[in-house]
N, C-alpha and C. Protein backbone atom coordinates (compact mmCIF):
# COMPACT_ATOMS: atom_id res chain seq x y z
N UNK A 1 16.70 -18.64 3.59
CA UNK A 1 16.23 -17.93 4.76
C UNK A 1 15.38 -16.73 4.36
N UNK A 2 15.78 -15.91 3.35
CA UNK A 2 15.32 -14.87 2.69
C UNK A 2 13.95 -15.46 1.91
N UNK A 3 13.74 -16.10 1.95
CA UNK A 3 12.40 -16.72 0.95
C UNK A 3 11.64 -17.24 2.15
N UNK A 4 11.78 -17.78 3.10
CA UNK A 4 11.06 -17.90 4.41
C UNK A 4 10.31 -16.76 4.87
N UNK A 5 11.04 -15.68 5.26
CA UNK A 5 10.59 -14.36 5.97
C UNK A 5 9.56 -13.99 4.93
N UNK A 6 10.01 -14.16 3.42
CA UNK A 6 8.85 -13.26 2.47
C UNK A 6 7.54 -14.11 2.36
N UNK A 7 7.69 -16.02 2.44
CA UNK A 7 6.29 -16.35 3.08
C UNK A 7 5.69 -16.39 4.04
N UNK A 8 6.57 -16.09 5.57
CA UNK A 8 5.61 -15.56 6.14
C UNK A 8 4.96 -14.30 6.14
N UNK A 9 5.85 -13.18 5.72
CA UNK A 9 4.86 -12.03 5.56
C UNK A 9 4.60 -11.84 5.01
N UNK A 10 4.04 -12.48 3.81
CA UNK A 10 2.83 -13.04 2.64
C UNK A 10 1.65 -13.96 3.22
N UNK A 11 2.20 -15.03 3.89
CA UNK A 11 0.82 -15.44 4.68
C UNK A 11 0.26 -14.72 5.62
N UNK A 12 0.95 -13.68 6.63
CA UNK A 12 0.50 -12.94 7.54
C UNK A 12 -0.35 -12.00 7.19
N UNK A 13 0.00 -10.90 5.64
CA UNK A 13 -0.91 -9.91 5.36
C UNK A 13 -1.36 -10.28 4.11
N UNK A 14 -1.49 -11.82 3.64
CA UNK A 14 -2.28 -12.13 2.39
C UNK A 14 -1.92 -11.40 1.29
N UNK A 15 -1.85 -12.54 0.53
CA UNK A 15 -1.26 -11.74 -0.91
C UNK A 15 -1.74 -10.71 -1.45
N UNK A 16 -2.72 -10.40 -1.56
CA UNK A 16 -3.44 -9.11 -2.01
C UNK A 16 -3.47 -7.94 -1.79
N UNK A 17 -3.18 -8.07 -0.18
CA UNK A 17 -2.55 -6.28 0.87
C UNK A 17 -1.05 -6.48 0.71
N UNK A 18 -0.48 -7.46 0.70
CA UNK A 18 1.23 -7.31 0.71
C UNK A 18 1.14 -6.79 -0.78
N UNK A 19 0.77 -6.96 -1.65
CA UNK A 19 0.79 -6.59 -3.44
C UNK A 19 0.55 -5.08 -3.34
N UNK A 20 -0.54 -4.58 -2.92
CA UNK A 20 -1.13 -2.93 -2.98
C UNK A 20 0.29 -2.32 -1.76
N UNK A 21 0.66 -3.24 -0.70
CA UNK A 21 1.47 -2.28 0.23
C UNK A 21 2.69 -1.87 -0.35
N UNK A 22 3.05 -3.13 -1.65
CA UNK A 22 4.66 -2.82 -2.31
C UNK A 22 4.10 -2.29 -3.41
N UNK A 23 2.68 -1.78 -3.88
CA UNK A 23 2.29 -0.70 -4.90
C UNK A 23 2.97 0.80 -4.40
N UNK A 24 2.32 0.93 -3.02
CA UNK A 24 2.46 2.43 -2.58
C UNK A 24 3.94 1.87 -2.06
N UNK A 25 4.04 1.24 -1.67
CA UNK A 25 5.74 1.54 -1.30
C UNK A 25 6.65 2.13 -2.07
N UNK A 26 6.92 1.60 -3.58
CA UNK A 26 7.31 2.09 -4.49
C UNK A 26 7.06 3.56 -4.93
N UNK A 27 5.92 3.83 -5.28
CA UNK A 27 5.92 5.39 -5.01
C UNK A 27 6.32 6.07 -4.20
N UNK A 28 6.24 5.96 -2.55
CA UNK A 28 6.21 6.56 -1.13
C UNK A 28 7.78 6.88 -0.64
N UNK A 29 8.24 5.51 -1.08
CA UNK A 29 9.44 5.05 -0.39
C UNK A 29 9.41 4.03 0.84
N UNK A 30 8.13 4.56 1.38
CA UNK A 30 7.61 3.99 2.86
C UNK A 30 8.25 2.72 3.01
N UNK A 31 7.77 2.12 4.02
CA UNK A 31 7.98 0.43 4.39
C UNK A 31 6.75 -0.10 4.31
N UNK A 32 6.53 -1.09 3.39
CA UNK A 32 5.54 -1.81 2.99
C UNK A 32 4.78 -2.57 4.27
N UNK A 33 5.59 -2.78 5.17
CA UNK A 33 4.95 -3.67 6.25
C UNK A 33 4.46 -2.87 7.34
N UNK A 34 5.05 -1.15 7.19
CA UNK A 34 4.50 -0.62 8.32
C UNK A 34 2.83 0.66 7.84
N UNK A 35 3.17 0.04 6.19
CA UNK A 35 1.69 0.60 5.83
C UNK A 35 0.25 -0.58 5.85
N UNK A 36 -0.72 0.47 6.99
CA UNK A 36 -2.18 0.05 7.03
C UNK A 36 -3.19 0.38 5.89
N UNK A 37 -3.71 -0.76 4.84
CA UNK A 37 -4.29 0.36 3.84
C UNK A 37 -6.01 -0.42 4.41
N UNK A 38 -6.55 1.24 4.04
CA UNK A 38 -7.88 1.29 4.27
C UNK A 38 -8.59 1.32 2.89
N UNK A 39 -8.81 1.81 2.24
CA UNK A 39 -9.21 1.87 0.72
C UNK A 39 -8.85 1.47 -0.74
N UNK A 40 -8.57 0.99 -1.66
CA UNK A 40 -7.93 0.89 -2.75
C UNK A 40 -8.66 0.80 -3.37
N UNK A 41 -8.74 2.06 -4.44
CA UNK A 41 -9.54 1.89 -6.00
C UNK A 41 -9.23 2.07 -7.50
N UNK A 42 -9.79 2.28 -8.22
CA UNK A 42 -9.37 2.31 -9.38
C UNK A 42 -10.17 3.64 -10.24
N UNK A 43 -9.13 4.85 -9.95
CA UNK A 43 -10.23 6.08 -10.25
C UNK A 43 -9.68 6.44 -11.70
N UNK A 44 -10.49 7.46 -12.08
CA UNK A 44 -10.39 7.93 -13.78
C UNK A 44 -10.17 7.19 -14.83
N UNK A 45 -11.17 6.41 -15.22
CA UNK A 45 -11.13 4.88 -15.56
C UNK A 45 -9.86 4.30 -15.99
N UNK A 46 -9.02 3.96 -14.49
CA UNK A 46 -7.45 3.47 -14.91
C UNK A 46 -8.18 2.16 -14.66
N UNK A 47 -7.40 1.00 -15.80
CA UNK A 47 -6.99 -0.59 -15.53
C UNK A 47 -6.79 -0.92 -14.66
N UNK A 48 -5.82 0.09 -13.64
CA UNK A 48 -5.28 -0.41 -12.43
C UNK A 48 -5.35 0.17 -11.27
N UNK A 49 -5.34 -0.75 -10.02
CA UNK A 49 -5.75 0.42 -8.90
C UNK A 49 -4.54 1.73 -8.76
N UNK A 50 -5.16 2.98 -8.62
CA UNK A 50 -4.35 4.04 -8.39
C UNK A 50 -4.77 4.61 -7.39
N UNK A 51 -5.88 4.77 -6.54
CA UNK A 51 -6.33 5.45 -5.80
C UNK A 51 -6.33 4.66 -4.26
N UNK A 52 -5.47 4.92 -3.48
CA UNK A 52 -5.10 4.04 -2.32
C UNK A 52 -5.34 5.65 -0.85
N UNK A 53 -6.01 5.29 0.44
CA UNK A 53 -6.48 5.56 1.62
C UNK A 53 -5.29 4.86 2.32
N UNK A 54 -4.62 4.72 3.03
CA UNK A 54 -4.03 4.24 4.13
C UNK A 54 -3.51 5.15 5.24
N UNK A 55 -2.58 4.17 6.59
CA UNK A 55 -2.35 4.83 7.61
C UNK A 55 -0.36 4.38 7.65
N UNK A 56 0.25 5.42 8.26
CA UNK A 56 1.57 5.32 8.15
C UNK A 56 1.86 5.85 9.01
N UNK A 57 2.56 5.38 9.93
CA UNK A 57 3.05 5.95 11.12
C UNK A 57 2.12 6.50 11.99
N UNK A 58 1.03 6.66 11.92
CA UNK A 58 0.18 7.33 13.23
C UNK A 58 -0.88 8.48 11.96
N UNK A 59 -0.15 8.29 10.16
CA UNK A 59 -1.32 9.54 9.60
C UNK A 59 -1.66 9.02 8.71
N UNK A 60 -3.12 9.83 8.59
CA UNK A 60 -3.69 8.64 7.36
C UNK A 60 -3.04 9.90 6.05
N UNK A 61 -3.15 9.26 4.49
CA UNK A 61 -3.11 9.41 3.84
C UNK A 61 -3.44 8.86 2.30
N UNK A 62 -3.75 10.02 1.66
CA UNK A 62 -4.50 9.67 -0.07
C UNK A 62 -3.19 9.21 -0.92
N UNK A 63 -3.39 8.54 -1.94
CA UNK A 63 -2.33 8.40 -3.05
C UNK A 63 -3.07 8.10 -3.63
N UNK A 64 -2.64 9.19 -4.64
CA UNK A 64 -4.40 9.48 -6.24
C UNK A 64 -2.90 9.86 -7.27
N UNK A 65 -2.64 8.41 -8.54
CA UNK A 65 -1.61 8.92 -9.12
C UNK A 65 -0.31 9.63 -8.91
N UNK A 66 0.13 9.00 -8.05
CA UNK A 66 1.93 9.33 -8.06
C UNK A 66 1.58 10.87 -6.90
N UNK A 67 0.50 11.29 -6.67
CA UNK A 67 0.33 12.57 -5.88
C UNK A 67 -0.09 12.27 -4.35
N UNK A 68 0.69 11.95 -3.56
CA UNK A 68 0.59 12.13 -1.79
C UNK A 68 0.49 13.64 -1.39
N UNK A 69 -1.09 13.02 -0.52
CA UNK A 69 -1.62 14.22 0.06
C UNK A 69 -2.00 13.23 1.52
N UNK A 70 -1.48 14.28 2.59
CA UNK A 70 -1.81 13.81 4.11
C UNK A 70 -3.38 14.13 4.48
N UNK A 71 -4.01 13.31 4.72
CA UNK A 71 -5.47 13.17 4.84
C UNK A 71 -5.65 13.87 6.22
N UNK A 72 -5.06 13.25 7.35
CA UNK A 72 -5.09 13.71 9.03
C UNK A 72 -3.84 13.07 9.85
């Protein structure tokens, strides 16, 4: 049953936004399904994306390396 729910909300937000949403989740704490991400990059020549834009609850916000800052 538990492996059902995780393909549908893998087919619903595509593997690639469900992957970056349980990136910042892990840092945040947040809930992966109730984060909107708008941006994701890869700043100060990291390998990997670190630099994530999204919306959470009604505010947007930066995550630049482990550092949350509320955008608006």
């Amino acid at each position: 049953m538990i492996s059902r729910l995780i393909y549908l909300y893998h087919k619903k937000n595509r593997y690639l936004q469900s992957y970056i949403q349980d990136l910042i989740a892990d840092k945040t704490n947040f809930e992966p399904h109730k984060i909107k991400l708008e941006i994701s990059s890869k700043e100060n020549n990291s390998h990997e994306f670190n630099n994530f834009i999204f919306s959470y609850n009604g505010l947007r916000y930066e995550l630049l390396d482990e550092e949350l800052k509320i955008i608006s």
